[in-house]
PDB file of N, CA and C in Angstrom:
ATOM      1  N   UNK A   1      42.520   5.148   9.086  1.00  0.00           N
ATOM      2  CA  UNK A   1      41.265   5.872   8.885  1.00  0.00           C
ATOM      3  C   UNK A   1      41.047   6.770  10.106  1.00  0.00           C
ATOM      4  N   UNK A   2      40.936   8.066   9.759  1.00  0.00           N
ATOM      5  CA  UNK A   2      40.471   9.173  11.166  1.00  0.00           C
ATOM      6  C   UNK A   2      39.400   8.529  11.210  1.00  0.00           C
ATOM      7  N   UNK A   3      39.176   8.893  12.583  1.00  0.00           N
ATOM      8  CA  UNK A   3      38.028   8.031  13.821  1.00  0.00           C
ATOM      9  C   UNK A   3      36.176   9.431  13.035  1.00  0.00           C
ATOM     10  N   UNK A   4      36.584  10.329  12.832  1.00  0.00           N
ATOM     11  CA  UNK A   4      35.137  10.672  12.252  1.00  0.00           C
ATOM     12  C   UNK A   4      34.944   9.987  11.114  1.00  0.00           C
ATOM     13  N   UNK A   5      35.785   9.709   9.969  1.00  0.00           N
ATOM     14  CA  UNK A   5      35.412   8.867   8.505  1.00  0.00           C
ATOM     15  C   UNK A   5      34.837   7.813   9.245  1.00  0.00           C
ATOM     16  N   UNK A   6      35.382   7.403  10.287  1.00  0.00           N
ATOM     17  CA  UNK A   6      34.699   5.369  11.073  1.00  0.00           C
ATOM     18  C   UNK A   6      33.503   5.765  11.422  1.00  0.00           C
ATOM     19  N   UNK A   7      33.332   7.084  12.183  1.00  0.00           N
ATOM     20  CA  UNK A   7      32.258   7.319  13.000  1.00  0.00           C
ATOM     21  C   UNK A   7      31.036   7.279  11.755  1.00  0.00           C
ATOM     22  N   UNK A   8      31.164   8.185  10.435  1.00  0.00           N
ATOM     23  CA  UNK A   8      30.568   8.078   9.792  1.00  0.00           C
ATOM     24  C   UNK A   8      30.222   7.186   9.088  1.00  0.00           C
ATOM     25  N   UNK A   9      31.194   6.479   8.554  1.00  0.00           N
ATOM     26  CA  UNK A   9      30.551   5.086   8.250  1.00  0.00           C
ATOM     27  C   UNK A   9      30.220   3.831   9.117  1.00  0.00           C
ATOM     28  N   UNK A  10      29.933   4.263  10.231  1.00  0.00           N
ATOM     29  CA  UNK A  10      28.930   3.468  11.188  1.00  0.00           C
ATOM     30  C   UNK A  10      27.967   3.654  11.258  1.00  0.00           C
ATOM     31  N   UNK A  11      27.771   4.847  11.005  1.00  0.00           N
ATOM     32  CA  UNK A  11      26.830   5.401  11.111  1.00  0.00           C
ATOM     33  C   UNK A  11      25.458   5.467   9.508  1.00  0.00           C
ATOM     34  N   UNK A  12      26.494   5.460   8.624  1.00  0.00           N
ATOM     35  CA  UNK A  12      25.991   4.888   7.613  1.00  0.00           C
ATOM     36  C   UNK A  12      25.169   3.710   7.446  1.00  0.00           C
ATOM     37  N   UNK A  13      26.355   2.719   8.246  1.00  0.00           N
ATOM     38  CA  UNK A  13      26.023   1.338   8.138  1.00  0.00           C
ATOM     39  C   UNK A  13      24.958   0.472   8.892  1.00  0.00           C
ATOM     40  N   UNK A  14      24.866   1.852  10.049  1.00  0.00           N
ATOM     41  CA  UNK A  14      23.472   1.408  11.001  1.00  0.00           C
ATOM     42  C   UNK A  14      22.269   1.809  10.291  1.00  0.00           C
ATOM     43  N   UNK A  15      22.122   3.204   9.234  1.00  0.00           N
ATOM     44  CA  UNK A  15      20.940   2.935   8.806  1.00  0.00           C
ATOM     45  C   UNK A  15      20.507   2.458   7.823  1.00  0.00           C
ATOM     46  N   UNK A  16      21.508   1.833   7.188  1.00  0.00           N
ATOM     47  CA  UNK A  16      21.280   0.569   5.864  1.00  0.00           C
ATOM     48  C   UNK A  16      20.386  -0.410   6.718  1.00  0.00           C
ATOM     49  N   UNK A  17      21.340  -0.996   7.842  1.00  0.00           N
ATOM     50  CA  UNK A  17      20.734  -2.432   8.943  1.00  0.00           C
ATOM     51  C   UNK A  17      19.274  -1.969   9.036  1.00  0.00           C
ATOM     52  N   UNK A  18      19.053  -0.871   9.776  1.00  0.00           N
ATOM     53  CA  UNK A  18      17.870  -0.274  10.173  1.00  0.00           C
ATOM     54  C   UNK A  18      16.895  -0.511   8.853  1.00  0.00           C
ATOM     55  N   UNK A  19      17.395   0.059   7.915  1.00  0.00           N
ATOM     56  CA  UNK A  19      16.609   0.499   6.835  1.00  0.00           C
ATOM     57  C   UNK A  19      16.269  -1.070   6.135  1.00  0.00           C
ATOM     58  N   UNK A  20      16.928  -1.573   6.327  1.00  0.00           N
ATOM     59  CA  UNK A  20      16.984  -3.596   5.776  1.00  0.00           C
ATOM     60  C   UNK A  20      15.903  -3.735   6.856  1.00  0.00           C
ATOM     61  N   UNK A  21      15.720  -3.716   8.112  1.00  0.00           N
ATOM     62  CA  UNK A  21      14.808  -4.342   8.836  1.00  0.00           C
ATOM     63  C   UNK A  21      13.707  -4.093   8.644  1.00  0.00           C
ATOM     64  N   UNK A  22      13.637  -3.074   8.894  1.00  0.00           N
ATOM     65  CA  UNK A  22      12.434  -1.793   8.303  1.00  0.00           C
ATOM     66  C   UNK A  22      11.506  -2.623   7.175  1.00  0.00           C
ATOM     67  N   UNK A  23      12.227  -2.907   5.910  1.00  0.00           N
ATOM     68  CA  UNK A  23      11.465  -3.497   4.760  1.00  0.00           C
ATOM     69  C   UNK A  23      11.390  -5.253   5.188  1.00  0.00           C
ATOM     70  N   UNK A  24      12.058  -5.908   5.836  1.00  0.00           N
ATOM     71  CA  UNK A  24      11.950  -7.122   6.174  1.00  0.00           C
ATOM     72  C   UNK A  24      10.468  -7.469   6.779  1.00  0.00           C
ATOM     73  N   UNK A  25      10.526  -6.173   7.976  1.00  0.00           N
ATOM     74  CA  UNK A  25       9.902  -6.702   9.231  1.00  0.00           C
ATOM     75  C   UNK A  25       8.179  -5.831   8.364  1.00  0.00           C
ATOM     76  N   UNK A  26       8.495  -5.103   7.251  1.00  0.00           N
ATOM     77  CA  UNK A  26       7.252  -4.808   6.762  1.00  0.00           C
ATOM     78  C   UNK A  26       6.600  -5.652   5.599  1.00  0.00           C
ATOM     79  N   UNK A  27       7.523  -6.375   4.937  1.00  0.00           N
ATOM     80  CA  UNK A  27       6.903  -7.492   4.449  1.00  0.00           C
ATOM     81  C   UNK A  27       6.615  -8.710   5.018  1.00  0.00           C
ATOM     82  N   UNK A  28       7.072  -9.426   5.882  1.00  0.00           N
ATOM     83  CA  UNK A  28       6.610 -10.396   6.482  1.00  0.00           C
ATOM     84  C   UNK A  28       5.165  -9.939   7.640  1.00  0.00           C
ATOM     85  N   UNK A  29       5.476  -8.950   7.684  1.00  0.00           N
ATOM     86  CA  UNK A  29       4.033  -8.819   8.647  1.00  0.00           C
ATOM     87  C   UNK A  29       2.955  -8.517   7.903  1.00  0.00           C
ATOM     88  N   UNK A  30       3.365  -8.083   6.606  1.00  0.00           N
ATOM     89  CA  UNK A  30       1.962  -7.656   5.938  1.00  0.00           C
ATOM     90  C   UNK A  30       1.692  -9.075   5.242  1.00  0.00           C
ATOM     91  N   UNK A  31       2.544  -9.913   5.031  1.00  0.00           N
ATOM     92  CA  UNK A  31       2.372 -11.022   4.271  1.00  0.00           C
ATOM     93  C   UNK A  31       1.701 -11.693   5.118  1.00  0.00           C
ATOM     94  N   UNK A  32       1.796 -11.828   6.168  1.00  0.00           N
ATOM     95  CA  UNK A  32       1.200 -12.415   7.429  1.00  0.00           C
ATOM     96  C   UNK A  32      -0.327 -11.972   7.695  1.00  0.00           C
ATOM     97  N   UNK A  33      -0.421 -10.569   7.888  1.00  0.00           N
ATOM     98  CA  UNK A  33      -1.535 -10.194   8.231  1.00  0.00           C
ATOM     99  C   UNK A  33      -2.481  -9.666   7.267  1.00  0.00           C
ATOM    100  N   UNK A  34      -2.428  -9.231   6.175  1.00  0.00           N
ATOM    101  CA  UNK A  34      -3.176  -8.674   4.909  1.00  0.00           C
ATOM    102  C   UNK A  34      -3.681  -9.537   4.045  1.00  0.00           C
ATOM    103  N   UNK A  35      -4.340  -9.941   3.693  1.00  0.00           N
ATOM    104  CA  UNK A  35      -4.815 -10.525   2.601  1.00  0.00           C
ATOM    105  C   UNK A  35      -4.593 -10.088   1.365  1.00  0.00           C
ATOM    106  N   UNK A  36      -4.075 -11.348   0.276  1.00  0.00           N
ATOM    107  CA  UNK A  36      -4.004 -10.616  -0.870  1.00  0.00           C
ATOM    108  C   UNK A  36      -4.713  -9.951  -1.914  1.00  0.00           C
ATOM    109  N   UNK A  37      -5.940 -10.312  -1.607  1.00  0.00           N
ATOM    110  CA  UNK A  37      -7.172  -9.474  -1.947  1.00  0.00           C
ATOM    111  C   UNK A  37      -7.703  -8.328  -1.237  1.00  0.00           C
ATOM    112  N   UNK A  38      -7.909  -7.342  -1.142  1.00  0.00           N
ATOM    113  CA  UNK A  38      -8.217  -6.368  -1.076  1.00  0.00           C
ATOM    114  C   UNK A  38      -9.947  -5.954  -0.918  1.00  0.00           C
ATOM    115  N   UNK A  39     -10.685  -6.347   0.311  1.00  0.00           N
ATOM    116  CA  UNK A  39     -12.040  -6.039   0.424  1.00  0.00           C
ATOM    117  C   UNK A  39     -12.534  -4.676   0.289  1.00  0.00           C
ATOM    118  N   UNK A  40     -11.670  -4.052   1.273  1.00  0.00           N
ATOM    119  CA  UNK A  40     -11.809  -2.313   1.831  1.00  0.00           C
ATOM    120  C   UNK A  40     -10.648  -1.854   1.289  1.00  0.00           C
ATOM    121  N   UNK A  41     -10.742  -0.669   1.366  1.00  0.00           N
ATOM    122  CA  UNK A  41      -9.495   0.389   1.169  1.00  0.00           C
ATOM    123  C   UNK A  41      -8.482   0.334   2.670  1.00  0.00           C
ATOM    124  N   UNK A  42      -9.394   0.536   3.435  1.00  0.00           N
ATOM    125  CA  UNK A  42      -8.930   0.641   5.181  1.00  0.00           C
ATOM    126  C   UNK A  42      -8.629  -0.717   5.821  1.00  0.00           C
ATOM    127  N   UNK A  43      -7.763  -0.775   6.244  1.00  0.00           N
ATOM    128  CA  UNK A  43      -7.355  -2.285   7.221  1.00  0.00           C
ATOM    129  C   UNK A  43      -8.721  -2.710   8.392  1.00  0.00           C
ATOM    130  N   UNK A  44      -8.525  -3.555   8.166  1.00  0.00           N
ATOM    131  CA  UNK A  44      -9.932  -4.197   9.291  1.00  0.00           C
ATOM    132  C   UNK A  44      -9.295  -3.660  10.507  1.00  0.00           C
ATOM    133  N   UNK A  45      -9.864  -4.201  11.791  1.00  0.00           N
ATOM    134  CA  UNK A  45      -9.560  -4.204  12.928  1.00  0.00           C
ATOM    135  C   UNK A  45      -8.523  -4.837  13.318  1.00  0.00           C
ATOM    136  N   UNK A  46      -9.301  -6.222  12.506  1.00  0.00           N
ATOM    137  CA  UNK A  46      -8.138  -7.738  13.043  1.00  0.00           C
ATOM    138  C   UNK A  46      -7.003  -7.641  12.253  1.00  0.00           C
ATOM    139  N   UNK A  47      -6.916  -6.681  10.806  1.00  0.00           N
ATOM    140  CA  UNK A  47      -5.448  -6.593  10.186  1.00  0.00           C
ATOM    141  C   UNK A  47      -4.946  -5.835  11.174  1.00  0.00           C
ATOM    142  N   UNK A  48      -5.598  -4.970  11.348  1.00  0.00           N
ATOM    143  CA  UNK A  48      -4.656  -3.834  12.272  1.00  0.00           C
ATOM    144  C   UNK A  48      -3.769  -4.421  13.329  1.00  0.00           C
ATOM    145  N   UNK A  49      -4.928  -4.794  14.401  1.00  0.00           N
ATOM    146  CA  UNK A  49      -4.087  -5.976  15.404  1.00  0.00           C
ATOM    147  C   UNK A  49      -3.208  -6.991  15.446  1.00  0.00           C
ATOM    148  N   UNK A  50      -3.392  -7.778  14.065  1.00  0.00           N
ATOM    149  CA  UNK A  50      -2.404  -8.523  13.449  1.00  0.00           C
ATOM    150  C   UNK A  50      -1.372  -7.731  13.079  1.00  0.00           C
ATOM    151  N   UNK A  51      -1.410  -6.295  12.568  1.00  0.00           N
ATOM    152  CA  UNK A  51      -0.311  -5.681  12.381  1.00  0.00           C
ATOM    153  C   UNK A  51       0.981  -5.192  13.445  1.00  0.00           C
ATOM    154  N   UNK A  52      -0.216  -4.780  14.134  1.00  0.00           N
ATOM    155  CA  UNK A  52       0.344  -4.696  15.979  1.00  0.00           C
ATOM    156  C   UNK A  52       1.130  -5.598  16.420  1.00  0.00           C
ATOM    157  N   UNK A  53       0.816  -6.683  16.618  1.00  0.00           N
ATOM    158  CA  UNK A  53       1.241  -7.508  17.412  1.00  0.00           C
ATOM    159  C   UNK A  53       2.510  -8.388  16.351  1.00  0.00           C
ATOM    160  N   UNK A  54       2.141  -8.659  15.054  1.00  0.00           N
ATOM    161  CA  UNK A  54       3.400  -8.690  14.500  1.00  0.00           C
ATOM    162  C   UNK A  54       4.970  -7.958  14.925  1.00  0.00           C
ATOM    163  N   UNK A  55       4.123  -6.686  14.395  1.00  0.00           N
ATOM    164  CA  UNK A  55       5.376  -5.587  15.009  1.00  0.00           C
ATOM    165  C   UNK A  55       6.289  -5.657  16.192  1.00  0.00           C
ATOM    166  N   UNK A  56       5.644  -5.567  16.768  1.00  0.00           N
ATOM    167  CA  UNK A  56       5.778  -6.064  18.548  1.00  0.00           C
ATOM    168  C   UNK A  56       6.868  -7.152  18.237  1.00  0.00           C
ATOM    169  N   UNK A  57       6.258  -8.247  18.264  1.00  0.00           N
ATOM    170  CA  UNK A  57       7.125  -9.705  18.142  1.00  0.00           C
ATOM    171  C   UNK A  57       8.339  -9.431  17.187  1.00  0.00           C
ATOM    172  N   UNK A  58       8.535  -8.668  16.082  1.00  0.00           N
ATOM    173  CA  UNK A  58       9.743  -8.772  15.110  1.00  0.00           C
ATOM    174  C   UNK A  58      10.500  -7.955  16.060  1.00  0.00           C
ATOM    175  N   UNK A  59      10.128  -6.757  16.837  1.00  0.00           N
ATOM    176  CA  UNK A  59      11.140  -6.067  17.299  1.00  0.00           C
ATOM    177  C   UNK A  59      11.694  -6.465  18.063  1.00  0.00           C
ATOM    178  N   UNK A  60      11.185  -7.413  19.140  1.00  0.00           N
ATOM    179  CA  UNK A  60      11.233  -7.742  20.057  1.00  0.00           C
ATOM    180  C   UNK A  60      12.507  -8.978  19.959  1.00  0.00           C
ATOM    181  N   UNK A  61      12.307  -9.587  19.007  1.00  0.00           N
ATOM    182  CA  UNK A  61      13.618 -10.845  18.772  1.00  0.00           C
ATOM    183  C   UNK A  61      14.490 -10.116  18.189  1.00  0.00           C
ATOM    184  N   UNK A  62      14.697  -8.868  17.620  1.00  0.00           N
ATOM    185  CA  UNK A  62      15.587  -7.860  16.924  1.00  0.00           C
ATOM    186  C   UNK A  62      16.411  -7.512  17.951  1.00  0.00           C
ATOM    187  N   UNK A  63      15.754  -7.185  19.018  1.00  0.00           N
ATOM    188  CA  UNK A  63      16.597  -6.554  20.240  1.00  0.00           C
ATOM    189  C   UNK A  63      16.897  -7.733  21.079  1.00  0.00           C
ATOM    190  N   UNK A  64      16.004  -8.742  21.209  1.00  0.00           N
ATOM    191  CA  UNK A  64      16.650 -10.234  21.796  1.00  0.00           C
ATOM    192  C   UNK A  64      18.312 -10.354  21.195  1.00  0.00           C
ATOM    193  N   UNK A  65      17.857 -10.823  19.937  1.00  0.00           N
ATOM    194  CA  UNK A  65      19.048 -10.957  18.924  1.00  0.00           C
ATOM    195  C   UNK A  65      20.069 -10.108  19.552  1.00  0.00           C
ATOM    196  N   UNK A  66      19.940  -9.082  18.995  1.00  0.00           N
ATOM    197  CA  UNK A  66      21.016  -7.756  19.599  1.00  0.00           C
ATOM    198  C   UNK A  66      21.926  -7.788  20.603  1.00  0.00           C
ATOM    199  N   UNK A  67      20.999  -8.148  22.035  1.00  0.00           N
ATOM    200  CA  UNK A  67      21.485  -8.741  23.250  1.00  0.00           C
ATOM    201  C   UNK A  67      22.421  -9.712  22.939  1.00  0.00           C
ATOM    202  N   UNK A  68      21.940 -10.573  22.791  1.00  0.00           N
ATOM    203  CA  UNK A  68      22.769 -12.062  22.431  1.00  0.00           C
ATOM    204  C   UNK A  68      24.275 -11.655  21.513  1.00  0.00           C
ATOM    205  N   UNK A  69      23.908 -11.086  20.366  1.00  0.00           N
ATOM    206  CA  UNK A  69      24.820 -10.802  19.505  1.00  0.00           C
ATOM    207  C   UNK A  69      26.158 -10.028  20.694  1.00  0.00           C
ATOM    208  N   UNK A  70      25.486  -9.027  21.127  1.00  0.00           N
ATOM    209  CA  UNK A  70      26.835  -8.171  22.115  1.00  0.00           C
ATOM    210  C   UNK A  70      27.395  -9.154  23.122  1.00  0.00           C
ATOM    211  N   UNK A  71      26.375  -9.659  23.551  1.00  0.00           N
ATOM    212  CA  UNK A  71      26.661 -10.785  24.895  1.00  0.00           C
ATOM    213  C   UNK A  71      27.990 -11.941  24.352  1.00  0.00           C
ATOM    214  N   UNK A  72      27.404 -12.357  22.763  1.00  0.00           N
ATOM    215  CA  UNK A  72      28.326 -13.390  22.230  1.00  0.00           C
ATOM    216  C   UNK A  72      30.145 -12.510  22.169  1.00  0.00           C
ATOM    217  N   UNK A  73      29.815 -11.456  21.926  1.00  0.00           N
ATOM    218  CA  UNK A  73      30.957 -10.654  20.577  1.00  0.00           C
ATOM    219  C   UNK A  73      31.296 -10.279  22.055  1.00  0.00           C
ATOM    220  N   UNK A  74      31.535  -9.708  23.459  1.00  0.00           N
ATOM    221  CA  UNK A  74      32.115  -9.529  24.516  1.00  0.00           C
ATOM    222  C   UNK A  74      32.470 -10.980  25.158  1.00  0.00           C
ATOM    223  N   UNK A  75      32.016 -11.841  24.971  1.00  0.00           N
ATOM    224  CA  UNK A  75      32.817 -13.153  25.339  1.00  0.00           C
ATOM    225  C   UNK A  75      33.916 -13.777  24.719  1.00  0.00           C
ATOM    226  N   UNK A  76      33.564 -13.132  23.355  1.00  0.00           N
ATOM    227  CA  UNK A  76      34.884 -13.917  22.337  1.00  0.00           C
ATOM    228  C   UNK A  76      36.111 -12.749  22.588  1.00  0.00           C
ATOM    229  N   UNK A  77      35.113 -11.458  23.534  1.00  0.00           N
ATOM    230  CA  UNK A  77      36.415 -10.747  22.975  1.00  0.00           C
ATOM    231  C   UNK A  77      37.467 -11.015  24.732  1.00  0.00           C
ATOM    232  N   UNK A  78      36.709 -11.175  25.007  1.00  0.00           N
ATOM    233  CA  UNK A  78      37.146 -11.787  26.377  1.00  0.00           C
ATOM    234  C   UNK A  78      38.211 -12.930  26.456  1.00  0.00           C
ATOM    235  N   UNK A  79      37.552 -13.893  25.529  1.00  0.00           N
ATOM    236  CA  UNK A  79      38.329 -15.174  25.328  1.00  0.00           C
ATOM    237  C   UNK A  79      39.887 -15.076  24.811  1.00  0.00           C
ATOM    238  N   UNK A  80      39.591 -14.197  23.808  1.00  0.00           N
ATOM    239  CA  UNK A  80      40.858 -13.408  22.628  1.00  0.00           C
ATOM    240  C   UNK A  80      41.470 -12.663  23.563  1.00  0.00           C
ATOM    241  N   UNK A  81      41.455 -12.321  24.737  1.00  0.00           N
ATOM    242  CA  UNK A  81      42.352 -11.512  25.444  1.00  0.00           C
ATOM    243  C   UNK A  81      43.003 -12.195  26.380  1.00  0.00           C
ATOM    244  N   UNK A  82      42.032 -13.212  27.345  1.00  0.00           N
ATOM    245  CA  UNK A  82      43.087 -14.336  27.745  1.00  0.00           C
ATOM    246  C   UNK A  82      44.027 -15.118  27.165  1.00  0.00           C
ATOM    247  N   UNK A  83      43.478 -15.252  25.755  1.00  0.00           N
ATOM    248  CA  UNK A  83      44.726 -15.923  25.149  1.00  0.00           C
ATOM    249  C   UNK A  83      45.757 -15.444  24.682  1.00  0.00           C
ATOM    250  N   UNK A  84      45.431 -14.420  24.467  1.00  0.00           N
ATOM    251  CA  UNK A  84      46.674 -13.511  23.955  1.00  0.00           C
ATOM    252  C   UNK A  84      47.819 -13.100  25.378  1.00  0.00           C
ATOM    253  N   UNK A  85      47.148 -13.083  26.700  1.00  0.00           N
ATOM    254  CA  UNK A  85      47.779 -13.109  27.850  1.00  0.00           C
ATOM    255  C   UNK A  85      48.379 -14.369  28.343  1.00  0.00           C
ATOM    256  N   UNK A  86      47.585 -15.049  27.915  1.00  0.00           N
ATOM    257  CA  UNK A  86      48.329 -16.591  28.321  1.00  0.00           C
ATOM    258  C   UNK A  86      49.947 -17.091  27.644  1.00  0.00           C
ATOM    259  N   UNK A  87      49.560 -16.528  26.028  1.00  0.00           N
ATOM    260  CA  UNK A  87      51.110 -16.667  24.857  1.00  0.00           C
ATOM    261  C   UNK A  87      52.097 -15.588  25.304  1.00  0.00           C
ATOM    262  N   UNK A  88      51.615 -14.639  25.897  1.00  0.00           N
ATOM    263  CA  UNK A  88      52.476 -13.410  26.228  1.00  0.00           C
ATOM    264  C   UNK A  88      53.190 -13.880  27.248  1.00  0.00           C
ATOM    265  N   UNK A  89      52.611 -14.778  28.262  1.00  0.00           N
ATOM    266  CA  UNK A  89      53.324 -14.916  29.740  1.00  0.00           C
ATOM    267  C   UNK A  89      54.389 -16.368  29.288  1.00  0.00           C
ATOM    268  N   UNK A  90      54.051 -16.998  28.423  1.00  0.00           N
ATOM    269  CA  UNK A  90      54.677 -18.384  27.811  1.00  0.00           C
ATOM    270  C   UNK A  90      56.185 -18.144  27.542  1.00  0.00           C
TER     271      UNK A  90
END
């Protein structure tokens, strides 16, 4: 595969992820913070803030996650290279 077809379908594939979170992190926060009844047309204060601070917190373990995820996937790839140096020198 030429390296622009990869580039592009990474690029693809990041805004599917994106676009998956996007609807995740907007239903659980509204499920969280909205009521399923409907008083006003306009969000209260305290939905709002509840909306806020939801937000906040989902992104926030998104990019935790993230960290972790690279942190994990550079150790294994680390691991996979000593070993492959270790059978090479055998």
């Amino acid at each position: 595969m030429d390296p622009l077809r990869a580039q592009q379908l990474a690029a693809e594939l990041e805004g599917e992820m994106m676009a998956d979170m996007y609807n995740r992190m907007t239903q659980a926060c509204h499920r969280k913070c909205v009521p399923p009844f409907y008083k006003e047309s306009e969000l209260s204060k305290g939905e709002c803030v509840c909306l806020d601070r939801c937000v906040a917190k989902y992104l926030e373990v998104h990019e935790r996650m993230g960290k972790k995820l690279t942190e994990l996937s550079l150790q294994d790839e680390e691991l996979l290279k000593r070993m492959q140096q270790g059978s090479g020198s055998a």
